[in-house]
Protein backbone atom coordinates (compact mmCIF):
# COMPACT_ATOMS: atom_id res chain seq x y z
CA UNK A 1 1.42 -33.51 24.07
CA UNK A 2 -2.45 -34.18 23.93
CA UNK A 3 -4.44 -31.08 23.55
CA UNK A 4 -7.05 -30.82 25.89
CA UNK A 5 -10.16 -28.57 24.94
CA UNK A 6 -9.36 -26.22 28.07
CA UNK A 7 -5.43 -26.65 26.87
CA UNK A 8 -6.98 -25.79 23.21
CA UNK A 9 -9.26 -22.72 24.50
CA UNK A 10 -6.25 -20.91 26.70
CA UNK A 11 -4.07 -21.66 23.34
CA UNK A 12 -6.50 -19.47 21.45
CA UNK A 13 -7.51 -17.10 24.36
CA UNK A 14 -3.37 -16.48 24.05
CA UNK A 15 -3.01 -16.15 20.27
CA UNK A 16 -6.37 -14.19 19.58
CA UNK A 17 -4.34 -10.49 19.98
CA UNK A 18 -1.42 -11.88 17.91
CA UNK A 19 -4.23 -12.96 15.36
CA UNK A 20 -6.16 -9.73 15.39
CA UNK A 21 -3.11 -7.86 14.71
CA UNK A 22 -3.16 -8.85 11.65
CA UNK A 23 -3.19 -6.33 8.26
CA UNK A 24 -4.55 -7.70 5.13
CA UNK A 25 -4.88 -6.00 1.79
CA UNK A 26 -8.28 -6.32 0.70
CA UNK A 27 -7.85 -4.93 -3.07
CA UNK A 28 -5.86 -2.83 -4.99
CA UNK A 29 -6.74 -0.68 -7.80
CA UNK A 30 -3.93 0.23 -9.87
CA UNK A 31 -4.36 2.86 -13.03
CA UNK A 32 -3.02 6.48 -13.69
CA UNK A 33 -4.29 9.81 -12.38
CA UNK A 34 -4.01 13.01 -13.32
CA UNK A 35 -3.46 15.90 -11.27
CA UNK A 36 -6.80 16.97 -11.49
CA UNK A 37 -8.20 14.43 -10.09
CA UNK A 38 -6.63 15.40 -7.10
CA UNK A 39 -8.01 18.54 -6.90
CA UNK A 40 -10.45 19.37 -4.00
CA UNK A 41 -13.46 21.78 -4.78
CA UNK A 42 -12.28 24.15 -1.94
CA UNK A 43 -8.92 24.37 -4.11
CA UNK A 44 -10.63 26.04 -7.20
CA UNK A 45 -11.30 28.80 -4.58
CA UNK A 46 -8.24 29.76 -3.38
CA UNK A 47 -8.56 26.70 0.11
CA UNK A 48 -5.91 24.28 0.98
CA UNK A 49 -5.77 21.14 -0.35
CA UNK A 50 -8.15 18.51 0.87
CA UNK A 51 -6.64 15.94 3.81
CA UNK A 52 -7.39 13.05 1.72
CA UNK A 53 -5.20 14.49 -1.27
CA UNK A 54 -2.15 14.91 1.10
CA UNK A 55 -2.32 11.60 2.66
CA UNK A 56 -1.59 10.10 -0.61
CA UNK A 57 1.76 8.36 -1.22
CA UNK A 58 3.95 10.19 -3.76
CA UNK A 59 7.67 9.24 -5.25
CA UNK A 60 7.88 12.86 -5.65
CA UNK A 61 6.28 14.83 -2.93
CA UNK A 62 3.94 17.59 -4.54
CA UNK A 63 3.62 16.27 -7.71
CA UNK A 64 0.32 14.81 -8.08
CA UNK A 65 0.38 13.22 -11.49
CA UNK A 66 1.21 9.56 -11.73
CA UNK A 67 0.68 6.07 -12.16
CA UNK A 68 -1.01 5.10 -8.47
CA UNK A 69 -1.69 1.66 -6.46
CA UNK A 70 -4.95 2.52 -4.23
CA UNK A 71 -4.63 0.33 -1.50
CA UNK A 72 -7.50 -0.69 0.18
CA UNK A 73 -6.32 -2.74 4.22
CA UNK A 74 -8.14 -4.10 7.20
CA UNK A 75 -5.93 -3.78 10.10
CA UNK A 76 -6.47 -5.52 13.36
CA UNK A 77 -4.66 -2.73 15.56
CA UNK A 78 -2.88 0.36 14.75
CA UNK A 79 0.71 0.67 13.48
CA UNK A 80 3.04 4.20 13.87
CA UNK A 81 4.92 3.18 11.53
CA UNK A 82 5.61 0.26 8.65
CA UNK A 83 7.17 0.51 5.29
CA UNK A 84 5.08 0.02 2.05
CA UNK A 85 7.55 -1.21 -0.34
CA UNK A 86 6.36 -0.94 -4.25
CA UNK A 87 8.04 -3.23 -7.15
CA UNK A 88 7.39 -2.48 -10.70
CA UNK A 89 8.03 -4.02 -13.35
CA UNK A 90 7.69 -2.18 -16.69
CA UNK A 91 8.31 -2.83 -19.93
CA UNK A 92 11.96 -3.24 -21.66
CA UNK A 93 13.07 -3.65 -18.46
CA UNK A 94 14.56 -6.63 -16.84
CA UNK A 95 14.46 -5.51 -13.31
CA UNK A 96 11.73 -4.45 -11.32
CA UNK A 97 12.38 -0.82 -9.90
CA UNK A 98 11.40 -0.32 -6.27
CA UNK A 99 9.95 2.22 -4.31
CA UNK A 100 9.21 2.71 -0.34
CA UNK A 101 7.15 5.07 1.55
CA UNK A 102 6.94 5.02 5.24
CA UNK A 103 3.39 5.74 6.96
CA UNK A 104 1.00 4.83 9.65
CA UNK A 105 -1.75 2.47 9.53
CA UNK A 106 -4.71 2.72 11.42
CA UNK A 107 -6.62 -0.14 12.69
CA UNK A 108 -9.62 -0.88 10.85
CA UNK A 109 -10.51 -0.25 7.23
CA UNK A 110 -8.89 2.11 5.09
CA UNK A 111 -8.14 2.86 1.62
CA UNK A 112 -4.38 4.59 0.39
CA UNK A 113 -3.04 5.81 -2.49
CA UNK A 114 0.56 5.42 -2.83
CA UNK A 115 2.22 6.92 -6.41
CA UNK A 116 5.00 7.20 -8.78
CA UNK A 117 4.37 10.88 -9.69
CA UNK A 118 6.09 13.69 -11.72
CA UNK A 119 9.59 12.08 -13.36
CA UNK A 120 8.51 8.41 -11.98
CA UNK A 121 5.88 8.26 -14.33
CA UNK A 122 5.18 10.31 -16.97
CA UNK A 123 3.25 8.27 -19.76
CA UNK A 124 -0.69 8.26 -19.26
CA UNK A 125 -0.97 5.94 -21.45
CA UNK A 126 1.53 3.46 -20.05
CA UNK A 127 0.51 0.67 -17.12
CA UNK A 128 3.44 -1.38 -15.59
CA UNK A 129 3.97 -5.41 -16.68
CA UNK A 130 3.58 -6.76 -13.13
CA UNK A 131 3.79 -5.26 -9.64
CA UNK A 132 4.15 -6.55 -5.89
CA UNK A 133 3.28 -4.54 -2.97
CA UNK A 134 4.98 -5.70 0.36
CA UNK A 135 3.74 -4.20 3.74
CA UNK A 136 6.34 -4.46 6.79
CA UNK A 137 6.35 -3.15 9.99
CA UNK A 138 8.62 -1.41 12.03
CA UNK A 139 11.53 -3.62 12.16
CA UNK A 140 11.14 -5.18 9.03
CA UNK A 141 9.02 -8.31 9.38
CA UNK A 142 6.80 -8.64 6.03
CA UNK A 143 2.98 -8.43 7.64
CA UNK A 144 1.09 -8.85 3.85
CA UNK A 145 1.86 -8.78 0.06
CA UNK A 146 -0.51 -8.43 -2.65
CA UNK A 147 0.66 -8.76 -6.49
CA UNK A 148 -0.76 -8.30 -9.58
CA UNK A 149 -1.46 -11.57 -11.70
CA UNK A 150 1.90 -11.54 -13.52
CA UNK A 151 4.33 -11.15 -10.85
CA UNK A 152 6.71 -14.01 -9.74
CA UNK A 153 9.63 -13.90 -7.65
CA UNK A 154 12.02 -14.20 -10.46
CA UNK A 155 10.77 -10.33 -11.72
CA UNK A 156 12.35 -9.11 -8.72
């Protein structure tokens, strides 16, 4: 079949919200942080903790210490739910450990911590061999990945 340009335009005109929906991670900073980092000014007075420090990602819920992945995406629509799946490889081990954390994503641009905290990781000084982050949505259909530079499939 011959595309036309009007055949061409309505194929676009039908793909553009299927294209739009689209999440990419822009960057990821990986590196430890301490639980003080964490902590809002309003804490050292007696407040709650800020909204930002409890929309991080954590292994172990309330445990703020940890090695962390901030996650910086640029959705094209909103999702209620998708799964952030987290492989790590570290060293002496042959396997890569994996993690998931389930959260919405808001459409436009946002950055997210997700973390190993309290048991996960304990060593400051430690920093994983390679990682892979995988991004699915609600039934399971990969939307992005992002890995660090010496990840390959075979880690996993």
């Amino acid at each position: 079949m011959k595309l036309t340009r009007p055949t061409l335009g309505l194929l676009l005109l039908l793909l553009a919200p299927a294209l739009s929906a689209q999440i990419e991670i822009v960057r990821v900073w990986p590196g430890f942080r301490t639980t003080e980092s964490f902590t809002a000014l309003r804490e050292y007075f007696g407040g709650a903790p800020h909204a930002a420090t409890e929309a991080a990602l954590r292994s172990q819920a309330g445990q703020r210490s940890g090695y962390y992945w901030l996650i910086r995406t640029k959705a094209g629509q909103h999702y209620s739910t998708v799964e952030i799946r987290l492989e790590v490889a570290r060293e002496g081990d042959t396997t890569a450990e994996v993690h998931s954390f389930t959260t919405p994503i808001e459409e436009g641009n946002h950055a997210l911590h997700v973390g190993l905290t309290g048991s996960d990781w304990t060593n400051e000084t430690e920093a994983p061999i390679a990682w892979r982050i995988t991004i699915l949505d609600a039934t399971g259909h990969i939307l992005v990945q992002s890995a660090s530079y010496l990840w390959n499939d075979s880690a996993s």
